[in-house]
PDB file of N, CA and C in Angstrom:
ATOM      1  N   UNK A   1      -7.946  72.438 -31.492  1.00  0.00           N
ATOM      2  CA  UNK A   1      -8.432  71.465 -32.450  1.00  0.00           C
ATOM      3  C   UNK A   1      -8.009  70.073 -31.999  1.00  0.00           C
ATOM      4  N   UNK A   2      -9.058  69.283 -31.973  1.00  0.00           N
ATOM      5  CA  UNK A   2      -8.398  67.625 -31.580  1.00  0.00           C
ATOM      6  C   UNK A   2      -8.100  67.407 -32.844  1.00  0.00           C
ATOM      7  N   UNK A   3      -7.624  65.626 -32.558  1.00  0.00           N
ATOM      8  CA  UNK A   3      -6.594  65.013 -33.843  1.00  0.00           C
ATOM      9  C   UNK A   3      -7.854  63.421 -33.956  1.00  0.00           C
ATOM     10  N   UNK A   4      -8.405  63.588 -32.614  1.00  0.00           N
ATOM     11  CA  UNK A   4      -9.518  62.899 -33.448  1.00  0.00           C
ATOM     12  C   UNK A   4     -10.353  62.630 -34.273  1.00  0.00           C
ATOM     13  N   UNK A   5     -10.570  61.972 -34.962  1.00  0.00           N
ATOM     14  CA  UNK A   5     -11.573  62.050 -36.311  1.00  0.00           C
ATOM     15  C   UNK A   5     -13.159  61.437 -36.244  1.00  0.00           C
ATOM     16  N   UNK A   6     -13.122  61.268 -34.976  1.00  0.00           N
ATOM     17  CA  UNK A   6     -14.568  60.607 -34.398  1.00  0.00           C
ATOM     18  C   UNK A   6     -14.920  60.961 -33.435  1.00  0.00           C
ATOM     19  N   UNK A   7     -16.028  60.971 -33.204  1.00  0.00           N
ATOM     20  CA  UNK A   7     -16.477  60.971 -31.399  1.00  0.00           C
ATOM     21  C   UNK A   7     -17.010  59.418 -30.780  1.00  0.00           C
ATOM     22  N   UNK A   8     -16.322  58.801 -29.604  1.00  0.00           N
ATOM     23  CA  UNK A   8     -16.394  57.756 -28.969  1.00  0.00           C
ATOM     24  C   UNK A   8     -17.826  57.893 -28.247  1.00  0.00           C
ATOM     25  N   UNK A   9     -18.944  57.232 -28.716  1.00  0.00           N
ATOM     26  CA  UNK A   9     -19.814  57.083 -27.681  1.00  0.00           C
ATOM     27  C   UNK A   9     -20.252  56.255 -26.254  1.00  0.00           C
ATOM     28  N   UNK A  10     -18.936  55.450 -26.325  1.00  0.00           N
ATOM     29  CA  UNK A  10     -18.991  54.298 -24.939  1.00  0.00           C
ATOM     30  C   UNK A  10     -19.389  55.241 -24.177  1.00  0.00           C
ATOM     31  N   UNK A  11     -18.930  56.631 -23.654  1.00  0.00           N
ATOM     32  CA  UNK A  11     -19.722  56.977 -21.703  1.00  0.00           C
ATOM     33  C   UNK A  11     -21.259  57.333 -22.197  1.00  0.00           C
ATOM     34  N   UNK A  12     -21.430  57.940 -22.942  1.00  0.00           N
ATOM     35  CA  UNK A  12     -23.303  58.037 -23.237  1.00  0.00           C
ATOM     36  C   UNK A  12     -23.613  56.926 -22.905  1.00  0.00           C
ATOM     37  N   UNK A  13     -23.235  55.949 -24.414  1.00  0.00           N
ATOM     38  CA  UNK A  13     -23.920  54.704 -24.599  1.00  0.00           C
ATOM     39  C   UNK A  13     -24.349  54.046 -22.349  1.00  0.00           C
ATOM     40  N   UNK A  14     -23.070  53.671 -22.096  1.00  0.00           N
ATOM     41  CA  UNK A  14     -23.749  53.681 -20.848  1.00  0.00           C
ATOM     42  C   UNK A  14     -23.874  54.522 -19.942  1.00  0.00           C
ATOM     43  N   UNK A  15     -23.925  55.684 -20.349  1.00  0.00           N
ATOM     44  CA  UNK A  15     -25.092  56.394 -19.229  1.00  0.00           C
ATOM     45  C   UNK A  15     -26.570  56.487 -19.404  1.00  0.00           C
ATOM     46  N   UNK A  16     -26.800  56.219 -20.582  1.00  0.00           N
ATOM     47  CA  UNK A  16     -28.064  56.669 -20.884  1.00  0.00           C
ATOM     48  C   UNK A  16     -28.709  55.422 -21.137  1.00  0.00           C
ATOM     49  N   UNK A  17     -30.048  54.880 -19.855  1.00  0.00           N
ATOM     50  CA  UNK A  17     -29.990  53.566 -19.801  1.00  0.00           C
ATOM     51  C   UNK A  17     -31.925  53.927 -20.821  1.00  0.00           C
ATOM     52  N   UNK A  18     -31.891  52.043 -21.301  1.00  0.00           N
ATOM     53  CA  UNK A  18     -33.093  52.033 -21.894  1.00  0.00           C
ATOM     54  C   UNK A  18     -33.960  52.192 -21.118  1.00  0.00           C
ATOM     55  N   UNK A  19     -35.507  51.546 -21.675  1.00  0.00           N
ATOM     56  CA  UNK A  19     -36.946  51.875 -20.516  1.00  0.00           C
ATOM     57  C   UNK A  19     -36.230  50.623 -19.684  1.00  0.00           C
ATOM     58  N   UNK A  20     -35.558  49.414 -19.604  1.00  0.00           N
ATOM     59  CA  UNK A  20     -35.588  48.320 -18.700  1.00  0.00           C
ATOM     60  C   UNK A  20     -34.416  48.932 -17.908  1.00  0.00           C
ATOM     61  N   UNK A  21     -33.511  49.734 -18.311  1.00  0.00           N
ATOM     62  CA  UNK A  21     -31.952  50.115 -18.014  1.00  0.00           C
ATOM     63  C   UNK A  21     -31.340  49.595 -17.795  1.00  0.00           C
ATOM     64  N   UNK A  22     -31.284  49.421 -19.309  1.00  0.00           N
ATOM     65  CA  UNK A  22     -29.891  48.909 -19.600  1.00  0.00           C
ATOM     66  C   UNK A  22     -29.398  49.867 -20.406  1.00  0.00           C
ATOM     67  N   UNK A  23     -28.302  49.587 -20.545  1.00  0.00           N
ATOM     68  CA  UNK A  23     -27.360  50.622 -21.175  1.00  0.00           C
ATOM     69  C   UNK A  23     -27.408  50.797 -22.770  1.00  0.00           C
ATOM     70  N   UNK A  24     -27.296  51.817 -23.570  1.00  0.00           N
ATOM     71  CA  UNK A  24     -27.533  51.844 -25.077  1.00  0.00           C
ATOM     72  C   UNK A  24     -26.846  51.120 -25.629  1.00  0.00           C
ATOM     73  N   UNK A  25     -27.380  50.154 -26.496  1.00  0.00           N
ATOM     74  CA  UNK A  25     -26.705  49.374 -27.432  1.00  0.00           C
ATOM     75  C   UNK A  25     -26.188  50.117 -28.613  1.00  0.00           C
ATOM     76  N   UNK A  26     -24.972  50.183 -28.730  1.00  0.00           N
ATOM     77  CA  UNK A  26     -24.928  50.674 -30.621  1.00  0.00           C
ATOM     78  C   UNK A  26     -24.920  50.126 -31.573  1.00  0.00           C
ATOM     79  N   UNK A  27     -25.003  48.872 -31.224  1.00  0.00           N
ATOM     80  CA  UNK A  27     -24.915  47.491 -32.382  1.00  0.00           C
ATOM     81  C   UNK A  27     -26.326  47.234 -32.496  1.00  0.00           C
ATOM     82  N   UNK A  28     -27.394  48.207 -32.252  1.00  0.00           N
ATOM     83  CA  UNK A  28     -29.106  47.969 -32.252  1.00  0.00           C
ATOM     84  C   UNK A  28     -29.431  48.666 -32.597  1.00  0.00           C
ATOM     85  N   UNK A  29     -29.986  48.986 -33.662  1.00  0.00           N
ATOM     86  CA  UNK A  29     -30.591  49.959 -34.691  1.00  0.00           C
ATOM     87  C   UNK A  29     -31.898  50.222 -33.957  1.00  0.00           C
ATOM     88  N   UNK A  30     -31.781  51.953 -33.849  1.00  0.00           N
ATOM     89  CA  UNK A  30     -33.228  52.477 -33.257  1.00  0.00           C
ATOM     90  C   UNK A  30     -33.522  53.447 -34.421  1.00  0.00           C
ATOM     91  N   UNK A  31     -34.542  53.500 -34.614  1.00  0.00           N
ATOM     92  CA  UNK A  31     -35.128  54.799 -35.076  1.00  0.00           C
ATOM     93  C   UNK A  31     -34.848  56.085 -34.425  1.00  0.00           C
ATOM     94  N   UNK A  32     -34.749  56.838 -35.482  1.00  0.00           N
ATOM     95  CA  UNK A  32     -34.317  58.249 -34.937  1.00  0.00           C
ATOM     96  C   UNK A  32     -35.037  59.138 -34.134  1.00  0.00           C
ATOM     97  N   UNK A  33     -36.956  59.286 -34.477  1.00  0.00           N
ATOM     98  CA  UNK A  33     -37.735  59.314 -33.835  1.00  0.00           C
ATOM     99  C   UNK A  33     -37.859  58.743 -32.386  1.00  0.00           C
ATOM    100  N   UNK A  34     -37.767  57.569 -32.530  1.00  0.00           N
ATOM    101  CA  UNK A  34     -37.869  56.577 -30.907  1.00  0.00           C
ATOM    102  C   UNK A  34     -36.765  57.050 -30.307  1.00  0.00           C
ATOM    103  N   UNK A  35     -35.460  57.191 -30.614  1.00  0.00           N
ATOM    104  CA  UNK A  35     -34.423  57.799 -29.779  1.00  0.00           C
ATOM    105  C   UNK A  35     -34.886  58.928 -29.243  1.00  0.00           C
ATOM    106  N   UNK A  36     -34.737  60.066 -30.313  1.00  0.00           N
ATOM    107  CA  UNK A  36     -35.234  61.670 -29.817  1.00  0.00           C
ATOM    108  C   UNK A  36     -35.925  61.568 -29.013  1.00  0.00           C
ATOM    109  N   UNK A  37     -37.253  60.951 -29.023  1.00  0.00           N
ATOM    110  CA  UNK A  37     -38.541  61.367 -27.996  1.00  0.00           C
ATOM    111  C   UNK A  37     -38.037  60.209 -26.713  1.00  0.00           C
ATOM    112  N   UNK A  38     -37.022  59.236 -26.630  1.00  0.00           N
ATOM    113  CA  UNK A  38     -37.311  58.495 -25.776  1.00  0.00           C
ATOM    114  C   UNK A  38     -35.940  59.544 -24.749  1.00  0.00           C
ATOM    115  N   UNK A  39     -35.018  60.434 -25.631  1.00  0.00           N
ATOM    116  CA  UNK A  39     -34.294  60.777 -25.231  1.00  0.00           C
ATOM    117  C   UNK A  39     -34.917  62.635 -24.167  1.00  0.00           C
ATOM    118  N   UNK A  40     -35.894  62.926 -24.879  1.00  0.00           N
ATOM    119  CA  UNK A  40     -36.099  63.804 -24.847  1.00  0.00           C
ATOM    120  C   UNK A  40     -37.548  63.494 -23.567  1.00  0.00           C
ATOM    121  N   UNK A  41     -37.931  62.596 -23.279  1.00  0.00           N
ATOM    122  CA  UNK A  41     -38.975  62.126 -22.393  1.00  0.00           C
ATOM    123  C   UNK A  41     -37.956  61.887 -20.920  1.00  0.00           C
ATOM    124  N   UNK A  42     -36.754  61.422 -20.946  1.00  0.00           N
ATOM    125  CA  UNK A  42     -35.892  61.355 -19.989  1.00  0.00           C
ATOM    126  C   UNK A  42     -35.324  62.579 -19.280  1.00  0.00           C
ATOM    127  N   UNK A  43     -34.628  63.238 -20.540  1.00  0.00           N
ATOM    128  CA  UNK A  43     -34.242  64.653 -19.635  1.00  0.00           C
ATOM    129  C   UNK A  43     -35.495  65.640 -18.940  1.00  0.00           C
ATOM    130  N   UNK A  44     -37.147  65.220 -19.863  1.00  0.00           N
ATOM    131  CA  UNK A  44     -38.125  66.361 -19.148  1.00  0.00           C
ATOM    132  C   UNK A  44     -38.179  64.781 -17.786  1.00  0.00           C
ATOM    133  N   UNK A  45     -38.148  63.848 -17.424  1.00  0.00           N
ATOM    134  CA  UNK A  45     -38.184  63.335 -16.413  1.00  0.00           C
ATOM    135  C   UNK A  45     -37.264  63.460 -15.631  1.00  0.00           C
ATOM    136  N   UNK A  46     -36.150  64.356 -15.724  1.00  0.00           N
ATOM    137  CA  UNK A  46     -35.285  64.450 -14.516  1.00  0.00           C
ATOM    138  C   UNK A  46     -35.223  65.813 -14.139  1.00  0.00           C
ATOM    139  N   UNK A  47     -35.841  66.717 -15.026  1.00  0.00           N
ATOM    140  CA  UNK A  47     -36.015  67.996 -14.570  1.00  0.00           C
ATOM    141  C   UNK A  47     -37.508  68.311 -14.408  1.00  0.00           C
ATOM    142  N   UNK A  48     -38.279  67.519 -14.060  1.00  0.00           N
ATOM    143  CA  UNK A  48     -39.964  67.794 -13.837  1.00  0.00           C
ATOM    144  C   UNK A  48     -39.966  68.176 -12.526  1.00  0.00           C
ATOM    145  N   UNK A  49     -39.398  68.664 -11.464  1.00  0.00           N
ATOM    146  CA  UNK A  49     -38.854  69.135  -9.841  1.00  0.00           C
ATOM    147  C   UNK A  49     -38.240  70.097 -10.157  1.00  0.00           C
ATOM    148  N   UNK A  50     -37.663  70.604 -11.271  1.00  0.00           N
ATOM    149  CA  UNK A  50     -37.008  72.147 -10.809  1.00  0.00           C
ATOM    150  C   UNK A  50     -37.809  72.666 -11.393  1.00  0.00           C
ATOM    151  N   UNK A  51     -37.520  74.156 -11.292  1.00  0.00           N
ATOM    152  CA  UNK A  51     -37.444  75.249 -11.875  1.00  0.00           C
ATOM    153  C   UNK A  51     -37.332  75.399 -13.416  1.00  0.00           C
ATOM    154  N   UNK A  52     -36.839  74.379 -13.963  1.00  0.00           N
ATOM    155  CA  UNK A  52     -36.412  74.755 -15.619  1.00  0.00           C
ATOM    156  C   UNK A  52     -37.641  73.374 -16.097  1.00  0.00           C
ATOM    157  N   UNK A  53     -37.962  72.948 -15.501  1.00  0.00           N
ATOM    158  CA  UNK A  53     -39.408  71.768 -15.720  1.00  0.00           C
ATOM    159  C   UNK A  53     -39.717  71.992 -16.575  1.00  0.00           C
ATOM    160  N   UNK A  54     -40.454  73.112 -17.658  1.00  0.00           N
ATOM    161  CA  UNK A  54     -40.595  73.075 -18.793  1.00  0.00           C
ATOM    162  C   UNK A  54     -39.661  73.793 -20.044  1.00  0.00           C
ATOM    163  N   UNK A  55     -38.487  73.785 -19.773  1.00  0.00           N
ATOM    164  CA  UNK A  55     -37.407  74.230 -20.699  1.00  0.00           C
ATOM    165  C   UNK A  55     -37.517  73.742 -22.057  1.00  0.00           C
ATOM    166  N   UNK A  56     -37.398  71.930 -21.640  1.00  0.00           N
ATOM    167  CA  UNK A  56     -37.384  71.116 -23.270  1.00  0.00           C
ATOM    168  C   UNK A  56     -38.935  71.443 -24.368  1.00  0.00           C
ATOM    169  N   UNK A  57     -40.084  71.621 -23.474  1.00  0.00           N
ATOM    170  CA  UNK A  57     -40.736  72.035 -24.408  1.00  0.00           C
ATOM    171  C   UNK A  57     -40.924  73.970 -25.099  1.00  0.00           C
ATOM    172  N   UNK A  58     -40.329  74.956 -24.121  1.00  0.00           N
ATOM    173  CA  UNK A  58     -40.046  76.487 -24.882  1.00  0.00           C
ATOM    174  C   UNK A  58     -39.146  76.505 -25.525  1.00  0.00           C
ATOM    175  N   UNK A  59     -38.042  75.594 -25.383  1.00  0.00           N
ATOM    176  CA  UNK A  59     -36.910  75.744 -26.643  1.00  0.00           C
ATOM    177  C   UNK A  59     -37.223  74.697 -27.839  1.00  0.00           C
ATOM    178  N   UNK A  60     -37.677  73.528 -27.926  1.00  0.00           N
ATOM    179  CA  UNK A  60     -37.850  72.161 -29.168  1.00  0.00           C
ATOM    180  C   UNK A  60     -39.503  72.261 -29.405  1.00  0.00           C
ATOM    181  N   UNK A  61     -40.543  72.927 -28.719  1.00  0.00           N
ATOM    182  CA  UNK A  61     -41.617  72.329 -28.594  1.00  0.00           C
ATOM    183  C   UNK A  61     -42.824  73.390 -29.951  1.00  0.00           C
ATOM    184  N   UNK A  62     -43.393  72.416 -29.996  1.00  0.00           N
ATOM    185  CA  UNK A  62     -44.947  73.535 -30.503  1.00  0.00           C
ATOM    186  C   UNK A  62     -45.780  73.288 -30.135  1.00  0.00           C
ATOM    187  N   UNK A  63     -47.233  73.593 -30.694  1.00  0.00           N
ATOM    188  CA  UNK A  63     -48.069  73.412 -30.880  1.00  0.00           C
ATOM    189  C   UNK A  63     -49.189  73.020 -32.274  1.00  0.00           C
ATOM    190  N   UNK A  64     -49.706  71.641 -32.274  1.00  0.00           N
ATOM    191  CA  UNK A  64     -50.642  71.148 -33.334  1.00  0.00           C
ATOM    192  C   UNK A  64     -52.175  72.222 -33.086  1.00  0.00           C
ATOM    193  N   UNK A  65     -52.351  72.543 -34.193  1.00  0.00           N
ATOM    194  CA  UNK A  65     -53.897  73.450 -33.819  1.00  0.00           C
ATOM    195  C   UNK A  65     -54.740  72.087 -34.644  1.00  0.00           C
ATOM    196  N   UNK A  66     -55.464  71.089 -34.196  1.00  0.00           N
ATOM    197  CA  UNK A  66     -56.175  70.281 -35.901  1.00  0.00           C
ATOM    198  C   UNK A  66     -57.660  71.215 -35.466  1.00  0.00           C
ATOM    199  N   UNK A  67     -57.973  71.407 -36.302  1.00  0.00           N
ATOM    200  CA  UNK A  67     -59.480  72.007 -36.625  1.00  0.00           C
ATOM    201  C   UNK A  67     -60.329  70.897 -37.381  1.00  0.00           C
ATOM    202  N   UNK A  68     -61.591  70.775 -37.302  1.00  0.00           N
ATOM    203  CA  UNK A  68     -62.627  69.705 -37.549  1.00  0.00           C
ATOM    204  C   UNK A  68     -63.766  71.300 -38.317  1.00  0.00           C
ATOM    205  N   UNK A  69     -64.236  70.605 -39.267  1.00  0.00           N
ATOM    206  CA  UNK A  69     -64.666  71.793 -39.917  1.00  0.00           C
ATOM    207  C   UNK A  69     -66.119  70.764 -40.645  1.00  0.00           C
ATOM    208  N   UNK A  70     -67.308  70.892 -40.109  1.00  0.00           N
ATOM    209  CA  UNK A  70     -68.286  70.067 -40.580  1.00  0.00           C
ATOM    210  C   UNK A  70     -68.992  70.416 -41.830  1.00  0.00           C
ATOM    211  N   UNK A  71     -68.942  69.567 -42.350  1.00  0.00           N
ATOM    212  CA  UNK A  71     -69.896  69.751 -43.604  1.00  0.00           C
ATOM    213  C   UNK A  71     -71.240  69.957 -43.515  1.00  0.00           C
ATOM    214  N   UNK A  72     -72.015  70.172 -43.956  1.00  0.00           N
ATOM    215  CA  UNK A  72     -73.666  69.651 -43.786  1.00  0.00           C
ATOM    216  C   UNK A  72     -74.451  71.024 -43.980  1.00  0.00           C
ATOM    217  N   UNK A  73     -73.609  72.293 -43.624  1.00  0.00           N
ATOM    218  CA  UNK A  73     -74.213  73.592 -43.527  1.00  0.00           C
ATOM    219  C   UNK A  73     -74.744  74.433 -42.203  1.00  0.00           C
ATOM    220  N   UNK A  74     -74.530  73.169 -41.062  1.00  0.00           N
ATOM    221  CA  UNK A  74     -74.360  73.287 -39.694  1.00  0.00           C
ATOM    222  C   UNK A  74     -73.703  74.347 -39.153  1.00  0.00           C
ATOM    223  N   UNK A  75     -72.501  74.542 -39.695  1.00  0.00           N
ATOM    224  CA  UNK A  75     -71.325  76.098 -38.966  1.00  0.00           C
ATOM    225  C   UNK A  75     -70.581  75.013 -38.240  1.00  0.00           C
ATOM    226  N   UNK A  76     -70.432  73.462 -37.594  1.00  0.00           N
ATOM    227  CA  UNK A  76     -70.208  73.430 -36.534  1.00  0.00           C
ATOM    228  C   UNK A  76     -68.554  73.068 -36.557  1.00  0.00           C
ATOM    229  N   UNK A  77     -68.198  74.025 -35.883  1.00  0.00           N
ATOM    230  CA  UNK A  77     -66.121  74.005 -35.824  1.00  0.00           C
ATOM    231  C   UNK A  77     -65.991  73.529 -34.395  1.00  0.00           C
ATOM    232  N   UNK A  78     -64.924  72.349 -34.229  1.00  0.00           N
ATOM    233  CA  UNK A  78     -64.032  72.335 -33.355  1.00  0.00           C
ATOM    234  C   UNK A  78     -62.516  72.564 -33.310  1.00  0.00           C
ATOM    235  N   UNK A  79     -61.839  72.728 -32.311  1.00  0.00           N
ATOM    236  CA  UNK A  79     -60.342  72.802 -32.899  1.00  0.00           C
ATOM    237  C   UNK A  79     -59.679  72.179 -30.944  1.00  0.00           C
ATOM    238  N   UNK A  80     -58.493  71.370 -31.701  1.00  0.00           N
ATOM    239  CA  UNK A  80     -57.979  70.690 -30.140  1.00  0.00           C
ATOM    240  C   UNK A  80     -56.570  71.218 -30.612  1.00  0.00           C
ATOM    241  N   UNK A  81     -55.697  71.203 -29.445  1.00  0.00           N
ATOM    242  CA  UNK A  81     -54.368  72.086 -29.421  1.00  0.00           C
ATOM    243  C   UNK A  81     -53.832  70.760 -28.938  1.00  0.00           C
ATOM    244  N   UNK A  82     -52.330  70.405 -29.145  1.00  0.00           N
ATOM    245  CA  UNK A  82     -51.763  69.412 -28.889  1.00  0.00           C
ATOM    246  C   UNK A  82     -50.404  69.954 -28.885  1.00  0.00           C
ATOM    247  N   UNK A  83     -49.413  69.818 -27.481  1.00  0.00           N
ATOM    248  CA  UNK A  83     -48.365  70.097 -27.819  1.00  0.00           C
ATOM    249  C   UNK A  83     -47.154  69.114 -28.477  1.00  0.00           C
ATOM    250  N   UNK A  84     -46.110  69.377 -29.101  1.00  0.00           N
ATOM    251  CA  UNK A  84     -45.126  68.121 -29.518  1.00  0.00           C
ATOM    252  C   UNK A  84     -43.961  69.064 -29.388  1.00  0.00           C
ATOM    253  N   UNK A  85     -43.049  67.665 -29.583  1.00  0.00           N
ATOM    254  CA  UNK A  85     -41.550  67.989 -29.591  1.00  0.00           C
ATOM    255  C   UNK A  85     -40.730  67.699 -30.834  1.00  0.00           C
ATOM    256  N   UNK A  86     -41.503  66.953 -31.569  1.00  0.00           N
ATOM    257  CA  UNK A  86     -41.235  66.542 -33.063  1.00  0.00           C
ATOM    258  C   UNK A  86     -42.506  66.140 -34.136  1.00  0.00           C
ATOM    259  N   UNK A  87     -42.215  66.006 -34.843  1.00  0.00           N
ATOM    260  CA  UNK A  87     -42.644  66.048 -36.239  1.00  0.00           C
ATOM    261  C   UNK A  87     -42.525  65.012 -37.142  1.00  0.00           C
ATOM    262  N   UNK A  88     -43.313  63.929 -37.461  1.00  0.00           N
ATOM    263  CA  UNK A  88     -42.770  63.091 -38.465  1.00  0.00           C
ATOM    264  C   UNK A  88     -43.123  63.515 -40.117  1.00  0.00           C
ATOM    265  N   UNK A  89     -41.868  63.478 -41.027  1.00  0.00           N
ATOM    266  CA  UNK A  89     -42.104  64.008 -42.105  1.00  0.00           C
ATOM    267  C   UNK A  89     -41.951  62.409 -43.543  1.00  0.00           C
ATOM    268  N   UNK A  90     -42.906  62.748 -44.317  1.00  0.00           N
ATOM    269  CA  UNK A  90     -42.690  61.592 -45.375  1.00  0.00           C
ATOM    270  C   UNK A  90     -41.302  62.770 -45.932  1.00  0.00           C
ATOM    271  N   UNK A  91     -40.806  61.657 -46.175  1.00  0.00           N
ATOM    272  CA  UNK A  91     -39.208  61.872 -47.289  1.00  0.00           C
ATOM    273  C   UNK A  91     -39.538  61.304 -48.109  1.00  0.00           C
ATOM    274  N   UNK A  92     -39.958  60.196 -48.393  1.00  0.00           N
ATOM    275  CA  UNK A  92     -39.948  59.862 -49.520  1.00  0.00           C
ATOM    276  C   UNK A  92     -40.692  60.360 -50.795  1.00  0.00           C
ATOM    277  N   UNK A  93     -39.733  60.601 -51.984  1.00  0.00           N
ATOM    278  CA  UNK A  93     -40.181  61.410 -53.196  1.00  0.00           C
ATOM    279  C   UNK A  93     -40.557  62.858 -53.231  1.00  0.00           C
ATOM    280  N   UNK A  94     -39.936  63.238 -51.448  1.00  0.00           N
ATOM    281  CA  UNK A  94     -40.085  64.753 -51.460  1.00  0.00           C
ATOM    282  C   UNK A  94     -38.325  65.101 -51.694  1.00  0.00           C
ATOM    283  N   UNK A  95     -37.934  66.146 -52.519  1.00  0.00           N
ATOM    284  CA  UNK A  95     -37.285  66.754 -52.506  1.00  0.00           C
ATOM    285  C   UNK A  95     -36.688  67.628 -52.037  1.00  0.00           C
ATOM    286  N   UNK A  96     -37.722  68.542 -51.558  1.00  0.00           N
ATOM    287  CA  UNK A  96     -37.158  69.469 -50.248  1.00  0.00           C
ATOM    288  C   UNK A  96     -37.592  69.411 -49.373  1.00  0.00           C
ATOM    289  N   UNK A  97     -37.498  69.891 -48.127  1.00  0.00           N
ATOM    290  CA  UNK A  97     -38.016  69.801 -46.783  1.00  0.00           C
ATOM    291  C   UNK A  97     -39.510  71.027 -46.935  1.00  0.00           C
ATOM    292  N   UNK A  98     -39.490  71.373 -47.277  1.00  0.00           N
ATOM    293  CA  UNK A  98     -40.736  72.310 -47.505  1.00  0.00           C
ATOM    294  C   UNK A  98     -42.094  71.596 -47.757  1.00  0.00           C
ATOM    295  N   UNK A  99     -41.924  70.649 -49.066  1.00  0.00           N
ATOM    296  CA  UNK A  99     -42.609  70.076 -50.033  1.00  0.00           C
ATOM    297  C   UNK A  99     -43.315  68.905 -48.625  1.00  0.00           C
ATOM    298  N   UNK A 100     -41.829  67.719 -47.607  1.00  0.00           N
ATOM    299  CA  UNK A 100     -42.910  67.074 -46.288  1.00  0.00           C
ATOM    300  C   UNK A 100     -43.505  68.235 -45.435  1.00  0.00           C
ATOM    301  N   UNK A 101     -43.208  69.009 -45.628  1.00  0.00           N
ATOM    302  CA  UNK A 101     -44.205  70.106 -44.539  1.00  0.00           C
ATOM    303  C   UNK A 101     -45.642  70.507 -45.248  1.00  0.00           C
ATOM    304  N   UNK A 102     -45.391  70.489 -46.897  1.00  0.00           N
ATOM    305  CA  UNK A 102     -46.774  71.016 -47.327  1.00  0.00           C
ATOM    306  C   UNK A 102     -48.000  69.793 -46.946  1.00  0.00           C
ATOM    307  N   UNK A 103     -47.165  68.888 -47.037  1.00  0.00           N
ATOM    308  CA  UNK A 103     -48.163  67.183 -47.700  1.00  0.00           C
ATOM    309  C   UNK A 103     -48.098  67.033 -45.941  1.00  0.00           C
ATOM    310  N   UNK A 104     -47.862  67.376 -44.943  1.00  0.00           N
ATOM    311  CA  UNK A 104     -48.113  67.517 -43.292  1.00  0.00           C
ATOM    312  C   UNK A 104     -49.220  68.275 -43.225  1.00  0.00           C
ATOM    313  N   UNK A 105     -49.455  69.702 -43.669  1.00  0.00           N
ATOM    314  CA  UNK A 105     -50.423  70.153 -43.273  1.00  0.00           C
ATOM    315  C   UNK A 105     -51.253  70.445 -44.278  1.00  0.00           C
ATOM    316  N   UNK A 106     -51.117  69.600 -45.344  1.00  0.00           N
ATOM    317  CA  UNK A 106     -52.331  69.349 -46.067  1.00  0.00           C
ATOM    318  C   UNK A 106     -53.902  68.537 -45.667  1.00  0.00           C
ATOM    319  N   UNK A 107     -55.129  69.905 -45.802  1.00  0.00           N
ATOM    320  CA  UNK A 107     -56.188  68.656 -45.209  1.00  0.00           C
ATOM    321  C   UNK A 107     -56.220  67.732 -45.604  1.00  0.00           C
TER     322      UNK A 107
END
């Protein structure tokens, strides 16, 4: 058990440089989104040459199915597949995490 009561981020902060690279500011408020994916766009860019190249998307990743469903009496369906690594959810005035997932894949 440590006796620390925090974790120090100075060696991340500069290892992990921005798109210009420079080093992470912590006194600069990012979005949590823009971090994740900017964080998560870096590690699939340093492993796009091996062997584990698509790891970050079989362990974090899915798939969007959107379907297009025409009116008119036509029949005519399309559907496009899109993969992601995250999800943006409204919070606000949702209560549980279920409730931004319904109002997500609500048509």
């Amino acid at each position: 058990m440590t006796e620390n009561q925090y974790a120090d981020p100075t060696g991340f902060c500069n290892a992990f440089k921005d798109w210009d690279g420079n080093p992470t500011n912590p006194m600069i408020q990012m979005d949590v989104d823009e971090f994740f994916n900017m964080f998560m766009d870096r590690i699939e860019g340093l492993i796009k040459e091996t062997p584990q190249k698509k790891m970050i998307q079989q362990h974090f990743g899915g798939q969007f199915v959107t379907e297009s469903i025409y009116k008119g009496g036509c029949g005519h369906y399309t559907e496009r597949v899109e993969p992601y690594i995250a999800i943006s959810l409204q919070v606000l005035n949702k209560t549980y995490i279920l409730k931004s997932l319904d109002a997500f894949v609500t048509g």
